[in-house]
Protein backbone atom coordinates (compact mmCIF):
# COMPACT_ATOMS: atom_id res chain seq x y z
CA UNK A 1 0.00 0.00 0.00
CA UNK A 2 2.06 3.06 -1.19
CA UNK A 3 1.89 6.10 0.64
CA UNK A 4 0.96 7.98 -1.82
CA UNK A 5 -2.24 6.34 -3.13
CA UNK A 6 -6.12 7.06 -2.22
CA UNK A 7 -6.11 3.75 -0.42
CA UNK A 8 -3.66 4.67 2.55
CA UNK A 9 -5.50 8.11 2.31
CA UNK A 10 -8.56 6.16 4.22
CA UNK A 11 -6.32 3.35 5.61
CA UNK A 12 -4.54 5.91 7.95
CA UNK A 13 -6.89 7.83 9.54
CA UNK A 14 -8.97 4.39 10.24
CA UNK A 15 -5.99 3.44 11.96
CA UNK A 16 -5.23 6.43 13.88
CA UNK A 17 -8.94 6.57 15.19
CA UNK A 18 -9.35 2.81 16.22
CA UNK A 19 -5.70 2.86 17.93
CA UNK A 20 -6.78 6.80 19.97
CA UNK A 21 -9.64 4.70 20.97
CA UNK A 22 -8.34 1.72 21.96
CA UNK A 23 -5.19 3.37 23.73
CA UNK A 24 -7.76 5.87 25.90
CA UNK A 25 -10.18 3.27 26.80
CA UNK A 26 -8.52 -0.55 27.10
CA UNK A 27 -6.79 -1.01 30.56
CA UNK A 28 -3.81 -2.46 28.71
CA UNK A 29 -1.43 -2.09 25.24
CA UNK A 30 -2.75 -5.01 24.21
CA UNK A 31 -5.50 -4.04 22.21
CA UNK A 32 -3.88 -1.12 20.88
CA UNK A 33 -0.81 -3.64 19.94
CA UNK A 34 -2.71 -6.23 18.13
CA UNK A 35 -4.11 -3.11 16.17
CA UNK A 36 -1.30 -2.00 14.59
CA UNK A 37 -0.42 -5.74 14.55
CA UNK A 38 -3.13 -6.24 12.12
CA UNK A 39 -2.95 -3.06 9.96
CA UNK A 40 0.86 -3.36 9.56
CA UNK A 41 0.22 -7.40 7.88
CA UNK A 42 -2.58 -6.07 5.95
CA UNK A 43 -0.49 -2.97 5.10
CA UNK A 44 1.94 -5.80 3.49
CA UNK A 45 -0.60 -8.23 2.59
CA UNK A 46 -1.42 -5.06 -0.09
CA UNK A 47 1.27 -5.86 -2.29
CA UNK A 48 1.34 -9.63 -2.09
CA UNK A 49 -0.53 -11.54 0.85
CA UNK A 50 1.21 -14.58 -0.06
CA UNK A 51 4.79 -12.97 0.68
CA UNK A 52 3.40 -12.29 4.27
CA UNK A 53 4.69 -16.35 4.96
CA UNK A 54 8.14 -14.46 4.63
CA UNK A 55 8.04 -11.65 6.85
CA UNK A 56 6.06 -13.59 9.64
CA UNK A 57 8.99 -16.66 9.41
CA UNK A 58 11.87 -14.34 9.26
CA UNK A 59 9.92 -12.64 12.95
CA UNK A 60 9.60 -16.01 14.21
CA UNK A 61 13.20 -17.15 13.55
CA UNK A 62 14.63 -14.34 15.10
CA UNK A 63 12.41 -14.31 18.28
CA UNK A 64 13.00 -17.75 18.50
CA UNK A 65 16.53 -17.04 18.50
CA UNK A 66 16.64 -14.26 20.54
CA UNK A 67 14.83 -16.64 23.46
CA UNK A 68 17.44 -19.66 22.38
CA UNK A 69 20.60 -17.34 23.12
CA UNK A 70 19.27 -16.82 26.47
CA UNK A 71 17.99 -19.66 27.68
CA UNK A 72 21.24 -21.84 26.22
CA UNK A 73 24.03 -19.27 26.44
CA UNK A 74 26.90 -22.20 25.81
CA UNK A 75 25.11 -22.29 22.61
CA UNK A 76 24.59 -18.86 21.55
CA UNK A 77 26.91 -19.00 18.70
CA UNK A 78 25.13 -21.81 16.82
CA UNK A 79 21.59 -19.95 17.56
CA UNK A 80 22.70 -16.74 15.91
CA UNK A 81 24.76 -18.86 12.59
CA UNK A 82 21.23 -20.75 12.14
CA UNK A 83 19.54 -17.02 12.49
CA UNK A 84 21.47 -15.59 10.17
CA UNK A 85 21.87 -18.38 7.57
CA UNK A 86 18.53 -18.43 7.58
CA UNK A 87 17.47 -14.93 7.25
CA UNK A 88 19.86 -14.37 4.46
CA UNK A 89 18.71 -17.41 2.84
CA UNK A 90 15.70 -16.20 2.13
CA UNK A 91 17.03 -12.65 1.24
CA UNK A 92 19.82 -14.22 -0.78
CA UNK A 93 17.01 -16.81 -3.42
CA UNK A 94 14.76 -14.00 -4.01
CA UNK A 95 17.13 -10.78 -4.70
CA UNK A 96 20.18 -12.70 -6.16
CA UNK A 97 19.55 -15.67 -7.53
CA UNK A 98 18.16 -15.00 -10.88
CA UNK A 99 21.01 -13.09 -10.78
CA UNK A 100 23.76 -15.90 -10.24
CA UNK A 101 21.91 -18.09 -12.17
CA UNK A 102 22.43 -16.14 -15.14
CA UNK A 103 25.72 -15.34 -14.33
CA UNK A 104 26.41 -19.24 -13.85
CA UNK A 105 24.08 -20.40 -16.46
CA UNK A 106 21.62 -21.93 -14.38
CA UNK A 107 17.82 -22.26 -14.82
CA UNK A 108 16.21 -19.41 -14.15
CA UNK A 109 13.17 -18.67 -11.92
CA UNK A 110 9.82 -16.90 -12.30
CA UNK A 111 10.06 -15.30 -8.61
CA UNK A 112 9.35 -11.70 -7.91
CA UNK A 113 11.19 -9.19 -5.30
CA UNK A 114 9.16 -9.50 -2.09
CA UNK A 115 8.54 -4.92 -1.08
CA UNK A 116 10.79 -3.73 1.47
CA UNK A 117 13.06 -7.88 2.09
CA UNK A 118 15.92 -5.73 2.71
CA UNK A 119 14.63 -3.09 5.61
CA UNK A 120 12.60 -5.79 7.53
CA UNK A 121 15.77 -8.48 7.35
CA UNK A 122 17.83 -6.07 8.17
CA UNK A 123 15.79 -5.26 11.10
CA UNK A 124 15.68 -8.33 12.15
CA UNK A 125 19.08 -9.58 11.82
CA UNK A 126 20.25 -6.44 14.18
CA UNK A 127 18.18 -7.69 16.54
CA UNK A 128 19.61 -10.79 17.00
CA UNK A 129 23.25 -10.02 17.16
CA UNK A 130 22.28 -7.27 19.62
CA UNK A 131 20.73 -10.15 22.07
CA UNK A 132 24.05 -11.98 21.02
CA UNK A 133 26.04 -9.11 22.19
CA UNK A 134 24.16 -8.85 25.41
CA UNK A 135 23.44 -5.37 24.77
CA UNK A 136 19.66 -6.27 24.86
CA UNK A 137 17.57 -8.33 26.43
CA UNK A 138 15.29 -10.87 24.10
CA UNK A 139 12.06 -9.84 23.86
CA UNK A 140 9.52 -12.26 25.11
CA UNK A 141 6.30 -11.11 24.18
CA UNK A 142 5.50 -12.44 20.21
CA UNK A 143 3.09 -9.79 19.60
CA UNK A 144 5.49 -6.81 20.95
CA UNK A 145 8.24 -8.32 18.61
CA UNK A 146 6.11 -9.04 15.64
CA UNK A 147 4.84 -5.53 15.83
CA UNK A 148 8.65 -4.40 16.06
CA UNK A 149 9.63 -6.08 12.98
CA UNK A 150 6.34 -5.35 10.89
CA UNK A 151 5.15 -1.49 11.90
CA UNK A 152 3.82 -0.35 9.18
CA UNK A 153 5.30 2.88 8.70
CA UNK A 154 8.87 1.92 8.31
CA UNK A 155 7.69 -1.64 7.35
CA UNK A 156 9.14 -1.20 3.31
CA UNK A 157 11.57 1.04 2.95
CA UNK A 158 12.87 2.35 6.80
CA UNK A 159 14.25 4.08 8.52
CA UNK A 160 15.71 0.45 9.80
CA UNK A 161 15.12 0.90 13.60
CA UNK A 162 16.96 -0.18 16.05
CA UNK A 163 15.43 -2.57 18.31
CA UNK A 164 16.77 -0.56 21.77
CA UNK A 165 15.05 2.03 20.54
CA UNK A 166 11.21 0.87 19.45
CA UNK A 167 10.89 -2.37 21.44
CA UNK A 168 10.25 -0.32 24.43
CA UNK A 169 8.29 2.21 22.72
CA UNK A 170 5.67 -0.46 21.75
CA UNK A 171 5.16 -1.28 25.49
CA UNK A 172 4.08 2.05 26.19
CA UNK A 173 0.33 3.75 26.06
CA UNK A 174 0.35 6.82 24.16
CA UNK A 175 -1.45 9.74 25.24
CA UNK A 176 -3.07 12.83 23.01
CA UNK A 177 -0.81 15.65 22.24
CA UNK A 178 -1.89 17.99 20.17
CA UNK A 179 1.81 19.58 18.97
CA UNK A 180 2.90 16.14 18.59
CA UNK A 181 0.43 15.03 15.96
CA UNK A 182 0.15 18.09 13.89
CA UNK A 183 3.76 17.92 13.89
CA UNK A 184 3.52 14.39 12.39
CA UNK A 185 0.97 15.42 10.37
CA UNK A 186 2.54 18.47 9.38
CA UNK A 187 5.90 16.21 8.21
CA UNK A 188 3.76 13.96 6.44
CA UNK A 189 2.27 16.04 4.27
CA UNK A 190 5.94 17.72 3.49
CA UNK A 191 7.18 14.18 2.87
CA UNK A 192 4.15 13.79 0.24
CA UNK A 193 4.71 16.69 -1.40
CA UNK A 194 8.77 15.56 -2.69
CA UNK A 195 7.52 12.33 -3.69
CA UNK A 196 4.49 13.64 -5.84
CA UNK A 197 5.57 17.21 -6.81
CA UNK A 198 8.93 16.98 -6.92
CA UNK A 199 10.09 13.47 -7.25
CA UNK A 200 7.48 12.26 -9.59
CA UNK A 201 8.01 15.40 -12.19
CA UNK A 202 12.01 14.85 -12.07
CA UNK A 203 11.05 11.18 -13.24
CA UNK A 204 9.63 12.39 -16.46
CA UNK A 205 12.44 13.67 -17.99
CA UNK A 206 15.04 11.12 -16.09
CA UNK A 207 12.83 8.44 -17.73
CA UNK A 208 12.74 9.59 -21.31
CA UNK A 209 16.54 10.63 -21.77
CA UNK A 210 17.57 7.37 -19.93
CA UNK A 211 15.35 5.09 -21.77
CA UNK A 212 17.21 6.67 -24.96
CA UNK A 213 21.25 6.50 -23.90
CA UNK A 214 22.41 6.08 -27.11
CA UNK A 215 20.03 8.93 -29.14
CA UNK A 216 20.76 11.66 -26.51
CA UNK A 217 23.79 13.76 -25.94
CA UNK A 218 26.05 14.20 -23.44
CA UNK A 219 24.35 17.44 -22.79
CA UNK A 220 20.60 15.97 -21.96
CA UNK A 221 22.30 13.11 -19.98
CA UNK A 222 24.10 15.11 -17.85
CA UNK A 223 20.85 17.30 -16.80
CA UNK A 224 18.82 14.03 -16.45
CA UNK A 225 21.48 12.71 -13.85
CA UNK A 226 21.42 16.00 -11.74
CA UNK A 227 17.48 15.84 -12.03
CA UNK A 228 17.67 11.65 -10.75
CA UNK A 229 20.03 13.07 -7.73
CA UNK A 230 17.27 15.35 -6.96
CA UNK A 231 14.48 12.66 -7.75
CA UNK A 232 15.97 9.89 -5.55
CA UNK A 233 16.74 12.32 -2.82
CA UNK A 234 13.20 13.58 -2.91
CA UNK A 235 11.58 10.26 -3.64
CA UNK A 236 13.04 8.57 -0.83
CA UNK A 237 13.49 11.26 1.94
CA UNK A 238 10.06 11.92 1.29
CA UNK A 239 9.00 7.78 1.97
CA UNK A 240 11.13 8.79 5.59
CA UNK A 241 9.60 11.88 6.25
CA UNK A 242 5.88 10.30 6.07
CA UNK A 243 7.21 7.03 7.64
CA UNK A 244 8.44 9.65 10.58
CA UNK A 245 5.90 11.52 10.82
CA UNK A 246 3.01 8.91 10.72
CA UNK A 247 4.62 7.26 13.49
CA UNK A 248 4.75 10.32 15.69
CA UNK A 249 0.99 10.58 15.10
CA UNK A 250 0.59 7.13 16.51
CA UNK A 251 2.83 8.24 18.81
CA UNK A 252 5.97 6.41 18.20
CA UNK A 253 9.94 8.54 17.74
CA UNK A 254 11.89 7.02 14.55
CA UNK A 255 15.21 8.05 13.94
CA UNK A 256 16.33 10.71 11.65
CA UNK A 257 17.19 9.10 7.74
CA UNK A 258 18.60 12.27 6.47
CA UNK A 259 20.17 15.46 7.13
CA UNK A 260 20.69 17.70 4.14
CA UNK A 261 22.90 15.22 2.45
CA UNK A 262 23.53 17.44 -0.70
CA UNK A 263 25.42 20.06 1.41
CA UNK A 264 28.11 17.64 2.48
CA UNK A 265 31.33 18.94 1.87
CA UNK A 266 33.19 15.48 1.55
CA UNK A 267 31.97 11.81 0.00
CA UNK A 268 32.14 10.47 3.94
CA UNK A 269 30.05 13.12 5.18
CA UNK A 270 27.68 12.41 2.50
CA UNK A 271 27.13 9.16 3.88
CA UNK A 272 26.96 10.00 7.25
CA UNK A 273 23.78 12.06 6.02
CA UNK A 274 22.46 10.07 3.49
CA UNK A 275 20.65 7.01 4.66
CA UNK A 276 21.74 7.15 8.16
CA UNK A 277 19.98 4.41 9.45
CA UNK A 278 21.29 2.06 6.89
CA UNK A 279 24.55 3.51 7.09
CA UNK A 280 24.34 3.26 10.30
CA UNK A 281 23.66 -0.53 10.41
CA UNK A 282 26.34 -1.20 8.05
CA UNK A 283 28.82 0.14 10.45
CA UNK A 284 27.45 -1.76 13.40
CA UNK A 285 26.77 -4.84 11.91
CA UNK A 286 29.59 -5.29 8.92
CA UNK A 287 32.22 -2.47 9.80
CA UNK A 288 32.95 -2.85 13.45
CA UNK A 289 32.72 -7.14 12.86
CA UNK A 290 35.14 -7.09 9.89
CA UNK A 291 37.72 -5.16 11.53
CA UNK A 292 37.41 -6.82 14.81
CA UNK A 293 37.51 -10.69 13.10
CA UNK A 294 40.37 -9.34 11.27
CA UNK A 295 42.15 -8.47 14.44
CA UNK A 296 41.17 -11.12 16.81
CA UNK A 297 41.23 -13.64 13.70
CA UNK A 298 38.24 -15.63 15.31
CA UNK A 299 34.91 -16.36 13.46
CA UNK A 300 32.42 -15.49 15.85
CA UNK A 301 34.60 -12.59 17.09
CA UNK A 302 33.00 -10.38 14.76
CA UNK A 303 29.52 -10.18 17.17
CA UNK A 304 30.96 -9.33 20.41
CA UNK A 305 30.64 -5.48 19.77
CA UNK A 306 32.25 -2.26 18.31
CA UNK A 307 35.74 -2.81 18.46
CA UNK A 308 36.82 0.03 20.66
CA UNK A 309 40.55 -0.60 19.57
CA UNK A 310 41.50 1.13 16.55
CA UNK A 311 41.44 -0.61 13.19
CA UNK A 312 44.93 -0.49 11.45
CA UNK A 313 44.91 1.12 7.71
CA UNK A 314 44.91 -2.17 6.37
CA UNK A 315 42.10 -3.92 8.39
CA UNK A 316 39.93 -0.59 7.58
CA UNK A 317 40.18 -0.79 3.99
CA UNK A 318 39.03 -4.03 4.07
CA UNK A 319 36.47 -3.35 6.35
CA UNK A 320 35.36 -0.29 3.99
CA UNK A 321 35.62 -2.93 0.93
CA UNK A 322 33.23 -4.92 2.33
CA UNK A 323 30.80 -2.37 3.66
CA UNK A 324 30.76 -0.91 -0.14
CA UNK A 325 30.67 -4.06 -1.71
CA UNK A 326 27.74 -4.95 0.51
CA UNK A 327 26.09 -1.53 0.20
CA UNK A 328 26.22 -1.61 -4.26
CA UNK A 329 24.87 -5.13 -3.36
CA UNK A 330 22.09 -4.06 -1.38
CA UNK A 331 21.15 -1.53 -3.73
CA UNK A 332 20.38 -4.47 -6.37
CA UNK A 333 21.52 -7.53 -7.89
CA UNK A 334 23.62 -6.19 -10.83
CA UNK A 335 27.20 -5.01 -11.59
CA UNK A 336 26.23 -1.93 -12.17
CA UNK A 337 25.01 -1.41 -8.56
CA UNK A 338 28.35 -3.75 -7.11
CA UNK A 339 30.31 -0.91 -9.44
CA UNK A 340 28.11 2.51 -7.93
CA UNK A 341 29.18 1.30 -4.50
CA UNK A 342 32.99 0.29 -5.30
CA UNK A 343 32.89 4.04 -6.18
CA UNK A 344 31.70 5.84 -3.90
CA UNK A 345 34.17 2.84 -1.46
CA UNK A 346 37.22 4.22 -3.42
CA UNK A 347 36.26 7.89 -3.08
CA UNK A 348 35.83 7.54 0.70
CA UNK A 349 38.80 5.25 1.09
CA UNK A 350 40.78 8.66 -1.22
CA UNK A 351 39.08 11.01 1.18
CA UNK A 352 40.16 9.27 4.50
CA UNK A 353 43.80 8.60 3.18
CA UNK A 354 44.28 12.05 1.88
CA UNK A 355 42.64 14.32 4.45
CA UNK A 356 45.83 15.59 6.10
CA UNK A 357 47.96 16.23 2.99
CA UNK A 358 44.74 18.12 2.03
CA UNK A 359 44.61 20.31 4.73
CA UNK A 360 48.14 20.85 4.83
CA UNK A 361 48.26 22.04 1.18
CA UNK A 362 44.42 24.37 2.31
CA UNK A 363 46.34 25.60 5.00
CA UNK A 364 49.33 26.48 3.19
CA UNK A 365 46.86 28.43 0.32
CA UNK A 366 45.13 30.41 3.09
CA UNK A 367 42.42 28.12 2.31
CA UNK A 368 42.08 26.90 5.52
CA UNK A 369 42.33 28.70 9.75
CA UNK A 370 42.86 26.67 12.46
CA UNK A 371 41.21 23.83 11.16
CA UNK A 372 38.19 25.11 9.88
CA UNK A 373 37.94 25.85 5.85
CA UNK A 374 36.86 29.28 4.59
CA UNK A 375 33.26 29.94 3.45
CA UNK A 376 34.06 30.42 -0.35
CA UNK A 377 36.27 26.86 -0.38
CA UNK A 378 33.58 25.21 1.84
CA UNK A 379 30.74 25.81 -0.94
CA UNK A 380 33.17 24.57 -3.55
CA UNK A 381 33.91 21.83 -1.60
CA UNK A 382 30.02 20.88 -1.11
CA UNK A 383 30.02 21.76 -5.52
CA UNK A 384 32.96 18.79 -6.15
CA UNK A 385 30.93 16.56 -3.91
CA UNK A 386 27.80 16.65 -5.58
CA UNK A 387 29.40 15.88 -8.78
CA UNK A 388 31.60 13.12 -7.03
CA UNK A 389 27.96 12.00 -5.81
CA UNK A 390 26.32 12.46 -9.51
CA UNK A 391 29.22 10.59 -10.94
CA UNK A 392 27.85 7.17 -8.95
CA UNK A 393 24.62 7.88 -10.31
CA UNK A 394 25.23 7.37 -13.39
CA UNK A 395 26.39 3.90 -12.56
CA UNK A 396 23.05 3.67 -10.48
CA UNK A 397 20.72 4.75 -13.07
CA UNK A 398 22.11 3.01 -16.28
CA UNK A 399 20.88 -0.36 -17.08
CA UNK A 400 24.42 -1.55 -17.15
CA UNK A 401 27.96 -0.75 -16.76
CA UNK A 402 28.67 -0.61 -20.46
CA UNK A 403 25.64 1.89 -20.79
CA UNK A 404 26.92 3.41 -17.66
CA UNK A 405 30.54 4.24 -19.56
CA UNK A 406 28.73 5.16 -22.62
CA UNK A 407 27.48 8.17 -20.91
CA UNK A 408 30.40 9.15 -19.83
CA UNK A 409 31.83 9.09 -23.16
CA UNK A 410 28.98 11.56 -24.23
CA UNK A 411 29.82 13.71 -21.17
CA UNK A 412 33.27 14.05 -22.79
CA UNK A 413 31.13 15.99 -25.92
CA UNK A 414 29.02 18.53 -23.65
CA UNK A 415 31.96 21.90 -24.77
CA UNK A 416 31.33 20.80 -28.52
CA UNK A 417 27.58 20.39 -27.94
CA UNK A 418 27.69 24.02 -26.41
CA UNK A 419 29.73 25.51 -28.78
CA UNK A 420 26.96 24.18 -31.73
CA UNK A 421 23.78 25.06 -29.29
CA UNK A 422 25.30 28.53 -28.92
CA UNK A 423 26.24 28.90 -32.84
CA UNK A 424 22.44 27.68 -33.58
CA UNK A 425 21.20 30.32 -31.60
CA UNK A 426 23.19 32.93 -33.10
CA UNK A 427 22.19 31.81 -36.27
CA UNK A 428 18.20 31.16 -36.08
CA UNK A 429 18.09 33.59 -33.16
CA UNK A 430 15.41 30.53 -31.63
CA UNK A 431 16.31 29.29 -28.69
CA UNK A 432 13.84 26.53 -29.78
CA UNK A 433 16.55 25.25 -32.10
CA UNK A 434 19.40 25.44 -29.80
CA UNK A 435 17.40 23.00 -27.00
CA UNK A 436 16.45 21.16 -30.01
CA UNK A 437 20.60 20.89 -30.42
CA UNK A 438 20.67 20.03 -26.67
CA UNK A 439 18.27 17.39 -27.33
CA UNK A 440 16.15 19.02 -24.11
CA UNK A 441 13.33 19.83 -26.39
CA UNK A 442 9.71 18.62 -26.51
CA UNK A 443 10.16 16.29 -29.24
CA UNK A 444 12.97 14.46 -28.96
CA UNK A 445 12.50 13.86 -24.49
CA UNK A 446 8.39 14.15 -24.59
CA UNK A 447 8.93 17.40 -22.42
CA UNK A 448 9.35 21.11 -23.04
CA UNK A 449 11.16 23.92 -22.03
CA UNK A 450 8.09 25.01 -19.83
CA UNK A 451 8.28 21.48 -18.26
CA UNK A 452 11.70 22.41 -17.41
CA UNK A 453 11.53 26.08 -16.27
CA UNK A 454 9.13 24.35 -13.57
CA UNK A 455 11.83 21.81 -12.59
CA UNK A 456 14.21 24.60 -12.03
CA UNK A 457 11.49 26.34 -9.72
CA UNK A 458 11.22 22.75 -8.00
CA UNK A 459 14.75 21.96 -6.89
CA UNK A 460 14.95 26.12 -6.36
CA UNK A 461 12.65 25.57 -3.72
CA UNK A 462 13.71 22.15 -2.80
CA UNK A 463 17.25 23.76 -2.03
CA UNK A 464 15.90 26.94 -0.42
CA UNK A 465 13.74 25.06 2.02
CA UNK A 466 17.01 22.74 2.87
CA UNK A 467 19.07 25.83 3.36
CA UNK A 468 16.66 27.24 5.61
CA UNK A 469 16.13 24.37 7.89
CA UNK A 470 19.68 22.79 7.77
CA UNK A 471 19.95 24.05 11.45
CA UNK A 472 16.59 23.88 12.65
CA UNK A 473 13.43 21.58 12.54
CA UNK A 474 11.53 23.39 9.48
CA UNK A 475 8.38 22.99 11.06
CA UNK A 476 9.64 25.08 13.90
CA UNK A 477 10.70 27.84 11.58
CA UNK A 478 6.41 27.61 9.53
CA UNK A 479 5.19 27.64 13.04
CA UNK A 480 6.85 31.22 13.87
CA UNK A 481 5.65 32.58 10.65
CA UNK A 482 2.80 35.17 10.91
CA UNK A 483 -0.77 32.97 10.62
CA UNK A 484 -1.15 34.44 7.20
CA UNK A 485 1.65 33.70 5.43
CA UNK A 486 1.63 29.91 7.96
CA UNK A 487 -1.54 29.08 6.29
CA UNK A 488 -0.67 29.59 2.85
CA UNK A 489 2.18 27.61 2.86
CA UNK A 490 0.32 25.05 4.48
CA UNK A 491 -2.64 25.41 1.68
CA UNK A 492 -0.21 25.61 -1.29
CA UNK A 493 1.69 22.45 -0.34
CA UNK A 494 -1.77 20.95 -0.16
CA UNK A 495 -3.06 22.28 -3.08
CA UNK A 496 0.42 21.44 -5.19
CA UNK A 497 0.30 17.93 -4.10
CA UNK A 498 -3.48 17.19 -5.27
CA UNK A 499 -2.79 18.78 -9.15
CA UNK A 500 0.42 16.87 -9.37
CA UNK A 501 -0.86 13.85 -8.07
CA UNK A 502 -3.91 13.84 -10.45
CA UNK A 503 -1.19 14.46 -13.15
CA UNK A 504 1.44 11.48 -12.15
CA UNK A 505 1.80 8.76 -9.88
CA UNK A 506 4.60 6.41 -9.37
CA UNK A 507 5.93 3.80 -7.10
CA UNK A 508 8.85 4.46 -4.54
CA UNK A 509 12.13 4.15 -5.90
CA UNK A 510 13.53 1.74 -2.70
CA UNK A 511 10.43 -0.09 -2.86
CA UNK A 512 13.14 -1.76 -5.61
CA UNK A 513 15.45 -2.92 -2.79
């Protein structure tokens, strides 16, 4: 059940109103907790009700595990191998191995990508090496872990919670507070309004130039890559924002996915903005273990914790190799993905190993005062990231990695493609003709240049809002606003959404992974 269709449009408020009553008038959370039990599987059940076998024996595997580790602690190891194995089992046969198979020449298999495998494995799997660890306690209540694994909200696409922070969450009643669900509400409809205004309308012209690699120039690919970074930022921080701020209606604090990503000044700091909760996993689960088996050169080693001792250079590039080669895999079964996050691994591996010859050689420019860059080189900084970040898109978008280096070839052309766009012009005097050289025109992409002037006004205010609130909580900033100007924000966001929904509608991006 998308966010964005009619159906969770009656599905939610249903919810909200059975779970306020239940909540205000049942002497326990029970009630309220077999609720959300029962929206979040029918939430699923949406999509495909026969994939709900998967989700409900992945939660039963790992609360069974969780219990096992406790109640036979000489054979914790073994529990947590047979809860892993055969979590990623099941994730491995239904992402990867059509995949493999046609990479080995093996039959291949009529079986479609269960929505959102990924998030609720990964969920799941934290849990367990958390109880491993001892860092929490298993969770003996079914329903309260069932609920944990399968809340709706976050159920598809995240943020991937941690289990130290919902578990006990789901335990509690929630009371009425008025700031707190227009707040939610308020992030919702933000959320709704990148996916459908913004997201949806950069997908138009994405679509067409990338469905047509080889007709298009270098000129047209290169402004449908910048419009996917602002697509898949928009398409999927808006999935977080309503997955946030639906669950702070019910009453329920996810964590923060992302912070402003696209004014990182650095591929690491990217990451640590981008994503966070999956980034976030990956160093818990993958980073810390890798290094630490790599020290302590024991195989179960890896689950004990963070390793709080520091990782040599060479045991953190392979730790980093790993984590990337996991994250492009994550992403999708394809080379293409395995090469976007070998990428973006070397560029943060380059960034780590560089950092003080770099800020030696600022320093010695004047481009750089005890320790802290200067404005002008900071924004320039934040400029060479985003095409650093644009550069992995292309890799992410194609269809494959030879299509993905056949754009880059065309990139090569853009200065030629100028020069004849700007002699066209000066020659016909129509600046019809000179998109028409750009390939940007109506005919050749299915969109015009009036489609395009309103992109421009869409990431314009898509960047001015982030600017704004990259210090504060943007809702605090609306809410100090005069009631006037408040309201017609509030109406024009509503108002923007409707049209452009009525005009497109299309699925969530990471509904894909």
């Amino acid at each position: 059940m998308p966010f964005n269709s009619v159906q969770f449009l009656v599905f939610f408020p249903v919810v909200c109103a059975f779970y306020a009553l239940l909540t205000a008038k049942a002497r326990s959370t029970r009630p309220a907790q077999l609720l959300l039990l029962a929206a979040s599987l029918y939430f699923y059940a949406c999509w495909k009700a026969a994939y709900l076998v998967l989700i409900l024996a992945s939660v039963t595997i790992t609360w069974l595990s969780g219990l096992g580790m406790e109640k036979f602690p000489g054979r914790k190891k073994l529990v947590l191998a047979l809860s892993l194995v055969l979590n990623l089992a099941i994730l491995f046969f239904f992402k990867y191995y059509n995949w493999l198979a046609a990479t080995a020449s093996l039959p291949l298999l009529s079986i479609a990508l269960p929505v959102g495998i990924s998030f609720y494995t990964f969920q799941a799997i934290g849990y367990s090496v958390d109880v491993y660890r001892g860092t929490l306690r298993a969770e003996r209540d079914f329903i309260t872990y069932a609920l944990f694994v399968t809340f709706f909200p976050q159920l598809v696409a995240g943020p991937i919670e941690r289990a130290e922070n919902l578990l006990p969450q789901l335990r509690l009643r929630s009371s009425f507070d008025y700031k707190r669900i227009t707040d939610g509400l308020k992030l919702m409809a933000w959320g709704l309004f990148l996916k459908v205004v913004i997201a949806d309308r950069m997908a138009v012209y994405v679509n067409s130039v990338y469905r047509s690699v080889d007709d298009s120039y270098g000129t047209a690919l290169l402004l449908a890559t910048i419009c996917f970074a602002v697509q898949v930022y928009a398409d999927f921080a808006g999935y977080s924002d309503i997955a946030i701020g639906a669950s702070q209606v019910l009453g329920f604090r996810l964590m923060k996915n992302f912070d402003h990503p696209y004014f990182s000044a650095s591929v690491p700091e990217f990451w640590r903005r981008w994503h966070i909760s999956l980034g976030s996993w990956f160093r818990d689960y993958l980073y810390y273990p890798v290094g630490f088996a790599s020290w302590n050169k024991k195989l179960c080693a890896p689950f004990c914790g963070k390793s709080r001792k520091k990782l040599s250079k060479t045991t953190g590039m392979v730790a980093l190799a790993c984590v990337w080669l996991a994250t492009g895999l994550w992403h999708g079964a394809a080379w293409h993905f395995v090469a976007w996050g070998a990428l973006h691994g070397f560029f943060i591996l380059m960034s780590i190993s560089t950092e003080k010859a770099r800020s030696a050689l600022r320093e010695k420019l004047g481009l750089e005062k005890d320790g802290h860059v200067i404005r002008p080189w900071h924004c320039i900084q934040i400029l060479i990231t985003f095409a650093m970040v644009n550069a992995g898109y292309v890799f992410f978008r194609a269809r494959g990695i030879g299509q993905a280096f056949r754009i880059f070839r065309k990139f090569l052309a853009i200065p030629s493609e100028l020069a004849a766009a700007e002699q066209a012009l000066y020659t016909t005097g129509d600046p019809g003709h000179m998109l028409s050289v750009l390939m940007i025109s109506r005919k050749v992409t299915g969109v015009g240049l009036d489609f395009m002037l309103v992109n421009l006004l869409l990431c314009l205010v898509l960047f001015l809002s982030s600017f704004i609130a990259r210090h504060r909580d943007g809702r605090e900033i609306v809410g100090e606003l005069p009631p006037v100007i408040r309201w017609t924000l509030y109406l024009a966001l509503m108002f923007g959404t409707l049209v452009f929904r009525s005009l497109l509608e299309t699925e969530f991006l990471y509904f894909q992974f």
